[in-house]
ModelCIF file with pLDDT and N, C-alpha, C, O atoms, coordinates in Angstrom:
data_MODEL
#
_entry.id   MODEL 
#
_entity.id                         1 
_entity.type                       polymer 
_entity.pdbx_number_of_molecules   1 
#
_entity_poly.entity_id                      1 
_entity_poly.type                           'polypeptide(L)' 
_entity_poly.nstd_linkage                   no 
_entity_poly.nstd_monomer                   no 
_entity_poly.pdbx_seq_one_letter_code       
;(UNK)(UNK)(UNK)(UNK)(UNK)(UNK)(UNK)(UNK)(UNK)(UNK)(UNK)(UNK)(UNK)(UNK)(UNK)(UNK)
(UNK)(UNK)(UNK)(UNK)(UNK)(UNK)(UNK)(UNK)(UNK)(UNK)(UNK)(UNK)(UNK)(UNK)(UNK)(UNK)
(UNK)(UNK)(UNK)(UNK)(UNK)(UNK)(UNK)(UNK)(UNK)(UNK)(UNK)(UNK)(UNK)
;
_entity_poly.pdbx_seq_one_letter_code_can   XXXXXXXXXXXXXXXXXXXXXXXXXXXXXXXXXXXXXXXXXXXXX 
_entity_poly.pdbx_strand_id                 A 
#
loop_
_entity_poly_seq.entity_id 
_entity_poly_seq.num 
_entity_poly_seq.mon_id 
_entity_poly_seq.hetero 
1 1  UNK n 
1 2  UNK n 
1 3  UNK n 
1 4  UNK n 
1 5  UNK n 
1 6  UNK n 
1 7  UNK n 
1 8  UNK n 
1 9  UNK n 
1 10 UNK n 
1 11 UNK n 
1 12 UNK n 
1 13 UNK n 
1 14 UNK n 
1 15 UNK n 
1 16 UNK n 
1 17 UNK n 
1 18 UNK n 
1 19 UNK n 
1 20 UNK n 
1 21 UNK n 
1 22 UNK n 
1 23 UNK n 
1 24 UNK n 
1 25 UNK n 
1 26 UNK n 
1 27 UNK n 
1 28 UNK n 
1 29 UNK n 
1 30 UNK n 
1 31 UNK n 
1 32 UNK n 
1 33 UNK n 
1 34 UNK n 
1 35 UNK n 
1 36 UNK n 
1 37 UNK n 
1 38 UNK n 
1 39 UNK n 
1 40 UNK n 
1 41 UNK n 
1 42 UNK n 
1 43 UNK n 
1 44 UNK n 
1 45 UNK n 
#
_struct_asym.id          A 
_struct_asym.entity_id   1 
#
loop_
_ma_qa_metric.id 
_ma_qa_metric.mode 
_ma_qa_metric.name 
_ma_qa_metric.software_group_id 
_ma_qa_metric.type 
1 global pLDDT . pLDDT 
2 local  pLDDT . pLDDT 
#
_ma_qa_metric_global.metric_id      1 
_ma_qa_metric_global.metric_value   85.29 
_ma_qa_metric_global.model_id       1 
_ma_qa_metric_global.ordinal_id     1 
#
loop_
_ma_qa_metric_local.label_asym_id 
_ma_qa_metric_local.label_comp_id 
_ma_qa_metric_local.label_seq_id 
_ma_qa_metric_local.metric_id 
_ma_qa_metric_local.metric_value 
_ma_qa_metric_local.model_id 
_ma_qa_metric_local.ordinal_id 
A UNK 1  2 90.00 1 1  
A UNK 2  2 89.00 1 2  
A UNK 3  2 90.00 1 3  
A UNK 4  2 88.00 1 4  
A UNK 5  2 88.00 1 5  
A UNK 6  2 87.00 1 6  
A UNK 7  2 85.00 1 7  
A UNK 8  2 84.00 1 8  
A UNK 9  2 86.00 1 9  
A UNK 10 2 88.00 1 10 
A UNK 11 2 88.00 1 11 
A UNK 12 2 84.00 1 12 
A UNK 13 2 87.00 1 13 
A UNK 14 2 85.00 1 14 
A UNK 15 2 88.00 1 15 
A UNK 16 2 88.00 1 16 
A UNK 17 2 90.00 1 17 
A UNK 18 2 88.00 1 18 
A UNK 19 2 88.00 1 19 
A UNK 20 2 89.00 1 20 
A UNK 21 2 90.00 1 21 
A UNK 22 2 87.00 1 22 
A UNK 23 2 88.00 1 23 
A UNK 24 2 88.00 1 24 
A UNK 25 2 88.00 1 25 
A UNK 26 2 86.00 1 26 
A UNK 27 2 84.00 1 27 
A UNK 28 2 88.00 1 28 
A UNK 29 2 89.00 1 29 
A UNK 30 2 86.00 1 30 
A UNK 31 2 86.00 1 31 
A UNK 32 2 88.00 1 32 
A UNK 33 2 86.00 1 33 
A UNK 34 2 88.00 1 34 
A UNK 35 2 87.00 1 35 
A UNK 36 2 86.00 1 36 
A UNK 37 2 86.00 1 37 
A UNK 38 2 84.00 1 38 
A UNK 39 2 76.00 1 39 
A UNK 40 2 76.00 1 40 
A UNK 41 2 74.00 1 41 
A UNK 42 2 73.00 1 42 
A UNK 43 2 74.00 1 43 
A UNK 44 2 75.00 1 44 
A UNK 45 2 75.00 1 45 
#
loop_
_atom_site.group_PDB 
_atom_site.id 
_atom_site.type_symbol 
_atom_site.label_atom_id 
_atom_site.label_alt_id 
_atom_site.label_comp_id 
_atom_site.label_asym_id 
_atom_site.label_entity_id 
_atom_site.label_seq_id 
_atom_site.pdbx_PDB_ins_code 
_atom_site.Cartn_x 
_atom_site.Cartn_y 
_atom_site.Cartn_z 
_atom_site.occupancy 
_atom_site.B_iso_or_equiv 
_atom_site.pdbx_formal_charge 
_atom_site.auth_seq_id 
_atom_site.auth_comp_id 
_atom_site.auth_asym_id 
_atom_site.auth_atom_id 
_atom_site.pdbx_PDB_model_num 
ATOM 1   N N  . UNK A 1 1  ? 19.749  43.581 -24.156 1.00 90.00 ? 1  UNK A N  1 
ATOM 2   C CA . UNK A 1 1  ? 18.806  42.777 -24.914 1.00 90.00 ? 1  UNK A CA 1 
ATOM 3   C C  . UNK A 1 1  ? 18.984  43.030 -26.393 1.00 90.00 ? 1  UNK A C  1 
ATOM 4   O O  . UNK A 1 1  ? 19.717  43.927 -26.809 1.00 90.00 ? 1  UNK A O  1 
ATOM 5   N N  . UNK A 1 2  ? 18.216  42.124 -27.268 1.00 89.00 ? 2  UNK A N  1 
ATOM 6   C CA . UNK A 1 2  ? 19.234  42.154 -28.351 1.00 89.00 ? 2  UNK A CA 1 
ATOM 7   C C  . UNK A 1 2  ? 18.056  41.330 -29.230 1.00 89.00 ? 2  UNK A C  1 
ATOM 8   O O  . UNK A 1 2  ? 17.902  40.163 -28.871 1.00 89.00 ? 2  UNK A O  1 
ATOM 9   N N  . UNK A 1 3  ? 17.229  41.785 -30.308 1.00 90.00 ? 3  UNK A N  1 
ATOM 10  C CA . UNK A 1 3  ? 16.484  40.822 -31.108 1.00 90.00 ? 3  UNK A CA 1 
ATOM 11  C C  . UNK A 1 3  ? 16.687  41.180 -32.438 1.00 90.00 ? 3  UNK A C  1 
ATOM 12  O O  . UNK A 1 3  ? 17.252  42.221 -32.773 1.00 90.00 ? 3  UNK A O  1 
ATOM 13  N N  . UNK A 1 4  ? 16.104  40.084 -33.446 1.00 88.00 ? 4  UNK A N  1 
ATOM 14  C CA . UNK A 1 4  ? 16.188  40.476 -34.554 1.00 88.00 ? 4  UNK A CA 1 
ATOM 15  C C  . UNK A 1 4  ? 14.505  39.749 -35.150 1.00 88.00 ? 4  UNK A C  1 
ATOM 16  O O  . UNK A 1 4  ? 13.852  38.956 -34.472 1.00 88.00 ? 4  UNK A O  1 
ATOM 17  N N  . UNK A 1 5  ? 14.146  40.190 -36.336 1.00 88.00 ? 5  UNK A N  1 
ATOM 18  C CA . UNK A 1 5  ? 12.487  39.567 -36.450 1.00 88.00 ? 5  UNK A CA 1 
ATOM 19  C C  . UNK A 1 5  ? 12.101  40.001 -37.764 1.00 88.00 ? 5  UNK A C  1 
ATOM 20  O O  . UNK A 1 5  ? 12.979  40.323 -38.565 1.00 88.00 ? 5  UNK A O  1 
ATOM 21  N N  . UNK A 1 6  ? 10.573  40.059 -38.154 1.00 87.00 ? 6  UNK A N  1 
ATOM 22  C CA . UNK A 1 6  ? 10.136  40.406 -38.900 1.00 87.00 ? 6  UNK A CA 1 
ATOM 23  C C  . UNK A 1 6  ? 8.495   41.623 -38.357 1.00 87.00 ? 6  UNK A C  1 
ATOM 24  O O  . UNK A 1 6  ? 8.101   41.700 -37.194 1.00 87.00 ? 6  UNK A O  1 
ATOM 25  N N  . UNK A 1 7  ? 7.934   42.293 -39.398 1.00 85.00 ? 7  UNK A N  1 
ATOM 26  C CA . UNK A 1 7  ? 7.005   42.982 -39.281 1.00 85.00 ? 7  UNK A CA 1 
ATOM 27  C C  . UNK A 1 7  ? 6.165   41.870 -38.348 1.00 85.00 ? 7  UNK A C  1 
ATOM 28  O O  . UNK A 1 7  ? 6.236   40.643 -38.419 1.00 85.00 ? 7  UNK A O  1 
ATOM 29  N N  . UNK A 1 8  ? 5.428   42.613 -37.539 1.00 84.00 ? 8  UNK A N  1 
ATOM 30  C CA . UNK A 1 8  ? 3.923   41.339 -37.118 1.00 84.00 ? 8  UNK A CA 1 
ATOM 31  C C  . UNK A 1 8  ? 2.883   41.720 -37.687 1.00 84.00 ? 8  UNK A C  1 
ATOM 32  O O  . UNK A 1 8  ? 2.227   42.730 -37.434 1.00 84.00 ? 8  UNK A O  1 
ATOM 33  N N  . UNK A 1 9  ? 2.618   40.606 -38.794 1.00 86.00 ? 9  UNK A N  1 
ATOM 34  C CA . UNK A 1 9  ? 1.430   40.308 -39.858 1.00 86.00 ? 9  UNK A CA 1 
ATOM 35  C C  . UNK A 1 9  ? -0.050  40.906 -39.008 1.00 86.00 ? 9  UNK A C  1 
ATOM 36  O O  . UNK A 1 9  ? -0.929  41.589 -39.532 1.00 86.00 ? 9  UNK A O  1 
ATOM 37  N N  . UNK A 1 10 ? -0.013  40.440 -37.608 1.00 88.00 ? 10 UNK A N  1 
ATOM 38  C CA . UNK A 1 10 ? -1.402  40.878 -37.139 1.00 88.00 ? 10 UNK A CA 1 
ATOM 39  C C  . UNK A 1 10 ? -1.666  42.077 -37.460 1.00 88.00 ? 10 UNK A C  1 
ATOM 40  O O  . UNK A 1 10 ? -2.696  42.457 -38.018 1.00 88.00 ? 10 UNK A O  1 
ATOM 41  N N  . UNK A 1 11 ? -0.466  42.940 -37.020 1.00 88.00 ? 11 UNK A N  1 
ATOM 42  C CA . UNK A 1 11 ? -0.523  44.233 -36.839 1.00 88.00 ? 11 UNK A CA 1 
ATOM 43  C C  . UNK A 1 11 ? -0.861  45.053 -37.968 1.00 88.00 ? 11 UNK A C  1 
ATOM 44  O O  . UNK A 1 11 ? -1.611  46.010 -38.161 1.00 88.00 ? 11 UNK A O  1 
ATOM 45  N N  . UNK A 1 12 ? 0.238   44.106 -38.907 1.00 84.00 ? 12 UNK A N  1 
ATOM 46  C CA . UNK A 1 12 ? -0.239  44.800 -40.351 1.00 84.00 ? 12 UNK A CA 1 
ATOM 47  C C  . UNK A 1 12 ? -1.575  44.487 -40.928 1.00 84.00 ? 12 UNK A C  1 
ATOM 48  O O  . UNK A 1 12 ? -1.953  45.314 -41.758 1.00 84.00 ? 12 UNK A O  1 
ATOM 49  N N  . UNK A 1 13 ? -2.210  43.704 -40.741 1.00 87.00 ? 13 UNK A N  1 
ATOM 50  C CA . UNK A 1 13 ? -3.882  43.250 -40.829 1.00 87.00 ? 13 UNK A CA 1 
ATOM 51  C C  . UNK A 1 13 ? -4.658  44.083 -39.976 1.00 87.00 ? 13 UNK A C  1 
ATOM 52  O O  . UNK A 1 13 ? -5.856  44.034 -40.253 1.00 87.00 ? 13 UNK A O  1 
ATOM 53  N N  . UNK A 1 14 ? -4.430  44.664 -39.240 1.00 85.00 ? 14 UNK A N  1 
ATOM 54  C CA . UNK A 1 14 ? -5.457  45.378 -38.563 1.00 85.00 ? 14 UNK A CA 1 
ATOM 55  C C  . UNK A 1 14 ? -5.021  46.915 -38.595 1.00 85.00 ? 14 UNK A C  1 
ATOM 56  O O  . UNK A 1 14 ? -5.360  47.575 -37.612 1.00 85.00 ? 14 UNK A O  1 
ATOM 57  N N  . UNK A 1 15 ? -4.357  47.520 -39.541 1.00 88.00 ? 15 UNK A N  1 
ATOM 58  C CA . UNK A 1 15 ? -4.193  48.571 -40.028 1.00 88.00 ? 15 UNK A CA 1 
ATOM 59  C C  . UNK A 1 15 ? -4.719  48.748 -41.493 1.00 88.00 ? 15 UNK A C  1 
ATOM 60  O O  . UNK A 1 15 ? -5.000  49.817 -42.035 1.00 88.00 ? 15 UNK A O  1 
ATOM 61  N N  . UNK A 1 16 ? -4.798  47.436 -42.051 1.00 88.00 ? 16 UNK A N  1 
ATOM 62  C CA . UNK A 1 16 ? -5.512  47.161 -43.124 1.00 88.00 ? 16 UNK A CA 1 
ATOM 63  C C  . UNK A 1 16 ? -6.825  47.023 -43.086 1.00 88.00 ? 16 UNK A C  1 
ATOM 64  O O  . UNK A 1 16 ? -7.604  47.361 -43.978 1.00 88.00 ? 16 UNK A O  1 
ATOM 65  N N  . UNK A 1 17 ? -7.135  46.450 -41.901 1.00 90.00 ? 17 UNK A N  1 
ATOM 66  C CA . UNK A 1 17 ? -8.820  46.579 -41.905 1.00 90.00 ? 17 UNK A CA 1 
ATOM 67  C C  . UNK A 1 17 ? -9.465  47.614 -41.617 1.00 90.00 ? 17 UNK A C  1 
ATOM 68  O O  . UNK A 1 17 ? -10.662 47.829 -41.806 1.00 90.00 ? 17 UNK A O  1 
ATOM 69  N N  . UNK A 1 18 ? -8.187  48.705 -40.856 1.00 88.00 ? 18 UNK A N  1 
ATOM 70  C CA . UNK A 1 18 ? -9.130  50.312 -40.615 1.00 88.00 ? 18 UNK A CA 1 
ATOM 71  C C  . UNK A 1 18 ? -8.962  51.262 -41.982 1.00 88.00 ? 18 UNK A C  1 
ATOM 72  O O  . UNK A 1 18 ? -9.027  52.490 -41.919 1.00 88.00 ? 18 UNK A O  1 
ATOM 73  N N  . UNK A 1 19 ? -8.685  50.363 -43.503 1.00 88.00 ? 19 UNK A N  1 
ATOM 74  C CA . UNK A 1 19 ? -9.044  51.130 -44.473 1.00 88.00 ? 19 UNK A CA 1 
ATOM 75  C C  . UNK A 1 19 ? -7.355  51.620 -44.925 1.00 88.00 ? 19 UNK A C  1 
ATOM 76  O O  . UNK A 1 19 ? -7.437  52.327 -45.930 1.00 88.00 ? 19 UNK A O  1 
ATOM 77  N N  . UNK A 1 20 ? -6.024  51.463 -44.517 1.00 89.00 ? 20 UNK A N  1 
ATOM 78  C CA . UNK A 1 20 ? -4.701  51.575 -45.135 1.00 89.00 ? 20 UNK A CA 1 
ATOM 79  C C  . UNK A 1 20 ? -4.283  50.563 -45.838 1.00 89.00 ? 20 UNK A C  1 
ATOM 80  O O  . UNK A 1 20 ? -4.529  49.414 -45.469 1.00 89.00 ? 20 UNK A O  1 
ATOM 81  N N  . UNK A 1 21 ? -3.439  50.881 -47.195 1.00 90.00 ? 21 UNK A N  1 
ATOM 82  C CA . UNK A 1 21 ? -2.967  50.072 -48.049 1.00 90.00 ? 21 UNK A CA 1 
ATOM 83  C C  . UNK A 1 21 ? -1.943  48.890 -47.390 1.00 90.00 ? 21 UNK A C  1 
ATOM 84  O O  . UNK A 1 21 ? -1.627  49.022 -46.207 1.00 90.00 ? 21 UNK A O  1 
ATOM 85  N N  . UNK A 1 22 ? -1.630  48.186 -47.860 1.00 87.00 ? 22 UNK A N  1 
ATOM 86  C CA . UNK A 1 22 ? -0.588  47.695 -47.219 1.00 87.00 ? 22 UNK A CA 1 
ATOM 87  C C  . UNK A 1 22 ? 0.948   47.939 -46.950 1.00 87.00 ? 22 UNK A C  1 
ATOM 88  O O  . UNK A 1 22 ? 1.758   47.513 -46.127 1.00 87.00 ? 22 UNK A O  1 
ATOM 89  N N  . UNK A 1 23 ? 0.998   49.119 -48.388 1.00 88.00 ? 23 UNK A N  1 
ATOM 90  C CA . UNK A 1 23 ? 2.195   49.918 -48.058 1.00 88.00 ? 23 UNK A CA 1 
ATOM 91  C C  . UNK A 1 23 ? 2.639   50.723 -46.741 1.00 88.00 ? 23 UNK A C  1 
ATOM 92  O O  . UNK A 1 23 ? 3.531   50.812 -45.897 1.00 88.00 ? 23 UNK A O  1 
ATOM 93  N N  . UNK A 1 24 ? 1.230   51.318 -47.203 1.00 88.00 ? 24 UNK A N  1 
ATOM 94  C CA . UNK A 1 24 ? 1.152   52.202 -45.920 1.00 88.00 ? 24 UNK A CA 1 
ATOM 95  C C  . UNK A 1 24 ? 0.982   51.410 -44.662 1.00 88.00 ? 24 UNK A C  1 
ATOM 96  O O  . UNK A 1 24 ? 1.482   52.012 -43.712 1.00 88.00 ? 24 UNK A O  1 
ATOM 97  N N  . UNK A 1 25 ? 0.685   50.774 -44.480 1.00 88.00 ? 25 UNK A N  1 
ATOM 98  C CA . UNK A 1 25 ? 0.014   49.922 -43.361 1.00 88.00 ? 25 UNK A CA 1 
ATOM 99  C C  . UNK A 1 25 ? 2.100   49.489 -42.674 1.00 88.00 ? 25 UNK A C  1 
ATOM 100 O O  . UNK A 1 25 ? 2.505   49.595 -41.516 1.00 88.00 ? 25 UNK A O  1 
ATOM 101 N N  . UNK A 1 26 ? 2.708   49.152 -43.603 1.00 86.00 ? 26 UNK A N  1 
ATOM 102 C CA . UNK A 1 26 ? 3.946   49.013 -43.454 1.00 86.00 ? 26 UNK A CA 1 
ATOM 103 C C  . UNK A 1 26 ? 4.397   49.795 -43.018 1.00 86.00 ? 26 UNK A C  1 
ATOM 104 O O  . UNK A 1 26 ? 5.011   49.597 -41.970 1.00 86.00 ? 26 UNK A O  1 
ATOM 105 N N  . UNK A 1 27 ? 4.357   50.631 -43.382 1.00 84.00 ? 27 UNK A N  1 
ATOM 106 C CA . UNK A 1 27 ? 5.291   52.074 -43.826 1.00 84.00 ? 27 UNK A CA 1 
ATOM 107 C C  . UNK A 1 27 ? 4.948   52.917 -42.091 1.00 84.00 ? 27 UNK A C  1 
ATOM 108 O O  . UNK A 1 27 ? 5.715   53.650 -41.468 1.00 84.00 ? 27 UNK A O  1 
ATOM 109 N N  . UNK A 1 28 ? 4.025   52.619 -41.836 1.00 88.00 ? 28 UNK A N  1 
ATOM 110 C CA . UNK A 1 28 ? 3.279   53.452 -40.580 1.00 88.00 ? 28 UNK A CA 1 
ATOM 111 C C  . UNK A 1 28 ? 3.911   52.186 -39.487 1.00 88.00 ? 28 UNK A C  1 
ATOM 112 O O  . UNK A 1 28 ? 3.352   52.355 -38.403 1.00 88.00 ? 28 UNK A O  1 
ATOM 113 N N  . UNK A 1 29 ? 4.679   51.238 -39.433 1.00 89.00 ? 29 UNK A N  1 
ATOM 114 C CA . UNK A 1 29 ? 4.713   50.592 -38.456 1.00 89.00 ? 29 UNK A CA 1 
ATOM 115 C C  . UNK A 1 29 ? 6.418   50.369 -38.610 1.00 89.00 ? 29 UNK A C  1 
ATOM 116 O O  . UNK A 1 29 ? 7.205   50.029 -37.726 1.00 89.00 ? 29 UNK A O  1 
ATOM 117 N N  . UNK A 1 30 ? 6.605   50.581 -39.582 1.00 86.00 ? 30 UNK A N  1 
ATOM 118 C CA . UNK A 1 30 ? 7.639   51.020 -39.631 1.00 86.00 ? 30 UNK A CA 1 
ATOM 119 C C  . UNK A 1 30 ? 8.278   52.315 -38.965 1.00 86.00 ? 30 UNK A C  1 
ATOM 120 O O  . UNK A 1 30 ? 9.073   52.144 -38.040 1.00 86.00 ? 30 UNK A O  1 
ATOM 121 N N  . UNK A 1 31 ? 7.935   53.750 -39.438 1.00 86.00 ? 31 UNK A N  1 
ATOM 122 C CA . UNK A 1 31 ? 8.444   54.813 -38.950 1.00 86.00 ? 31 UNK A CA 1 
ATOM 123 C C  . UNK A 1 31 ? 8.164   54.408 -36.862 1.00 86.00 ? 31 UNK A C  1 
ATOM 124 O O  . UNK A 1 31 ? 9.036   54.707 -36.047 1.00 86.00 ? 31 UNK A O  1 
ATOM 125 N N  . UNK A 1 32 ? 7.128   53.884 -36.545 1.00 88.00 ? 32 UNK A N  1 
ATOM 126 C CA . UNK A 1 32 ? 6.775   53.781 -35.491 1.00 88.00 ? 32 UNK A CA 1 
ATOM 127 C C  . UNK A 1 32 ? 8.056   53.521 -34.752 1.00 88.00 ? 32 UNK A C  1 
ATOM 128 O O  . UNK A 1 32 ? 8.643   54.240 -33.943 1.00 88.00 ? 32 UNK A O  1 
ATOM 129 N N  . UNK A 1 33 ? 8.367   52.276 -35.236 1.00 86.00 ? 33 UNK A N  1 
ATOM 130 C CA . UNK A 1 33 ? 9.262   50.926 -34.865 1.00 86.00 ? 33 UNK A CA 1 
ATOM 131 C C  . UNK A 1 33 ? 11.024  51.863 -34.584 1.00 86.00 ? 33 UNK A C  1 
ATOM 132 O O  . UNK A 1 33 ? 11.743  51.595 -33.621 1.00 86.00 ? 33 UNK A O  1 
ATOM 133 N N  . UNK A 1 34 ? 11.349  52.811 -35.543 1.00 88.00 ? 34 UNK A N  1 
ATOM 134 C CA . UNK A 1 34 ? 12.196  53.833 -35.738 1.00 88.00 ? 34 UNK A CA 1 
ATOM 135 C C  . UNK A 1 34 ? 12.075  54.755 -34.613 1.00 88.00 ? 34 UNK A C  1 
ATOM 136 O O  . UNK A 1 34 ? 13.070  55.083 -33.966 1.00 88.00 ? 34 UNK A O  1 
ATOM 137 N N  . UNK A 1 35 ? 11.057  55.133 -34.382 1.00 87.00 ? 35 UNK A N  1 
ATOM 138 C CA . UNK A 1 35 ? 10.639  56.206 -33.712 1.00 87.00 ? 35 UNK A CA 1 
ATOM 139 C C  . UNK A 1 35 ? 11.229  55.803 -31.949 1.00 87.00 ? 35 UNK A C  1 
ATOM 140 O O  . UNK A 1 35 ? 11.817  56.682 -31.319 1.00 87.00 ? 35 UNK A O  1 
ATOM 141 N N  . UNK A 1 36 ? 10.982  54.417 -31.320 1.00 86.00 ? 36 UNK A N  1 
ATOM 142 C CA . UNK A 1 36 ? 11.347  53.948 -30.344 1.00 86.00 ? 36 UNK A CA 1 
ATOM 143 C C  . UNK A 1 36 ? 12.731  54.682 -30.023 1.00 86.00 ? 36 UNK A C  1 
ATOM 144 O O  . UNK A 1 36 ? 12.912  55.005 -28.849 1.00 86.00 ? 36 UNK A O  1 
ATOM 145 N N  . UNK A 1 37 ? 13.627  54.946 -30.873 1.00 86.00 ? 37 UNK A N  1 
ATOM 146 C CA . UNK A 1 37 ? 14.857  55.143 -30.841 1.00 86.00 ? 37 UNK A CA 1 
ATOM 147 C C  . UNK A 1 37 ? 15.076  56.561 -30.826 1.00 86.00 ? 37 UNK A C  1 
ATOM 148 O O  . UNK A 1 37 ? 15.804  56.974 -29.924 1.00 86.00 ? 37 UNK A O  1 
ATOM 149 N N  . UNK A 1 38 ? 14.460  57.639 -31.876 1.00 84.00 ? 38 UNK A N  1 
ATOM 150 C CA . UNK A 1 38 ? 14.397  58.866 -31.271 1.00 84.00 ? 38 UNK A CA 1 
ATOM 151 C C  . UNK A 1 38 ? 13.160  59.282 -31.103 1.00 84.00 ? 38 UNK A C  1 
ATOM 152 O O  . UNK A 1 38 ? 12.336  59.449 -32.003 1.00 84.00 ? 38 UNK A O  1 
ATOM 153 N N  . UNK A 1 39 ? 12.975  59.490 -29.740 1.00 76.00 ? 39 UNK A N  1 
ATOM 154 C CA . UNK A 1 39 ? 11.319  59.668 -29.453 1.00 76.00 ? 39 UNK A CA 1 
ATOM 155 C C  . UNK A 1 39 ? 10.735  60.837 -29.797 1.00 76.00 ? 39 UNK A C  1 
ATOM 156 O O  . UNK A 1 39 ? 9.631   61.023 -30.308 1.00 76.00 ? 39 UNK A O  1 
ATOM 157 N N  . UNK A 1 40 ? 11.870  61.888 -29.357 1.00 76.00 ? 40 UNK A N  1 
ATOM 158 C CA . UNK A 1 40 ? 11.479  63.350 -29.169 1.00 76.00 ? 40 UNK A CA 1 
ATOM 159 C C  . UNK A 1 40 ? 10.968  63.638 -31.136 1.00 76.00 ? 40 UNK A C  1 
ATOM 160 O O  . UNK A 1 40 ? 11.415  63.114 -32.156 1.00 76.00 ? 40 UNK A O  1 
ATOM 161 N N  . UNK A 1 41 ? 9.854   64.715 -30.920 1.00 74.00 ? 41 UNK A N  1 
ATOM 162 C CA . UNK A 1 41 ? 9.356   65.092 -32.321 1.00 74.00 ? 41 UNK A CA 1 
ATOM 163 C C  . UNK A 1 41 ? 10.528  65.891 -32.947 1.00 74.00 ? 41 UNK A C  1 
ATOM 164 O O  . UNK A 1 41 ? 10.940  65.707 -34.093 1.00 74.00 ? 41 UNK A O  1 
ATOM 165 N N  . UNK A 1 42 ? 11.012  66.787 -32.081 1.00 73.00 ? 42 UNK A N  1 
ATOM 166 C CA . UNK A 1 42 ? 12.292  67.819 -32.922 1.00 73.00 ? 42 UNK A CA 1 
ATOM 167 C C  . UNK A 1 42 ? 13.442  66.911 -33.624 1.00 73.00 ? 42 UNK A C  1 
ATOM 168 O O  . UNK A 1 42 ? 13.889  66.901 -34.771 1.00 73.00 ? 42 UNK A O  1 
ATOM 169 N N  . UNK A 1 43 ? 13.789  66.015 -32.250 1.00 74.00 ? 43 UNK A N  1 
ATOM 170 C CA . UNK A 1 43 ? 14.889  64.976 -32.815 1.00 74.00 ? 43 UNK A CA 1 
ATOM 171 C C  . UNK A 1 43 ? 14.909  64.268 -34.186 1.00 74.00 ? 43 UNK A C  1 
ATOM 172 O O  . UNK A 1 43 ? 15.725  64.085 -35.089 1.00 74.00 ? 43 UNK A O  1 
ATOM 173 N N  . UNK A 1 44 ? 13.506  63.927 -33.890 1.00 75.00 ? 44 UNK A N  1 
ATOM 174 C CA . UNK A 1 44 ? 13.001  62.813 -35.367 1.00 75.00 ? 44 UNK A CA 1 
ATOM 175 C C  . UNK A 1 44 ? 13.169  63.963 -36.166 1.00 75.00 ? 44 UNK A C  1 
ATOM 176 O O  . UNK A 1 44 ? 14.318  64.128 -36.578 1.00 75.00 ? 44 UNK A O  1 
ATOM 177 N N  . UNK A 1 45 ? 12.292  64.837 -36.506 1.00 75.00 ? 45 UNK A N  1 
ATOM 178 C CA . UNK A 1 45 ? 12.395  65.408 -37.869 1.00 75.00 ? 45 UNK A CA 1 
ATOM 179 C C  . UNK A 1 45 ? 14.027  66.092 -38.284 1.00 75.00 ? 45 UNK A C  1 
ATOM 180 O O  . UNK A 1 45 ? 14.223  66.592 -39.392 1.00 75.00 ? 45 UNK A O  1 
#
């Protein structure tokens, strides 16, 4: 499987409404989105 896309606006709106910037609001759905790929905590850091 194989996609390509953009952020989902919802998502980023409702990280914004619990009080995060929109950077951050990015930025946190971002590392997430990364994270799929190495799950483990040791790995990531």
């Amino acid at each position: 499987g194989a996609t390509v896309g953009t952020l989902d606006e919802e998502a980023v709106f409702y990280l914004r409404s619990r009080g995060l910037s929109d950077k951050a609001a990015r930025a946190l759905l971002v590392d997430g989105f990364l994270r799929e790929a190495i799950a483990d905590d040791e790995g990531a850091a």
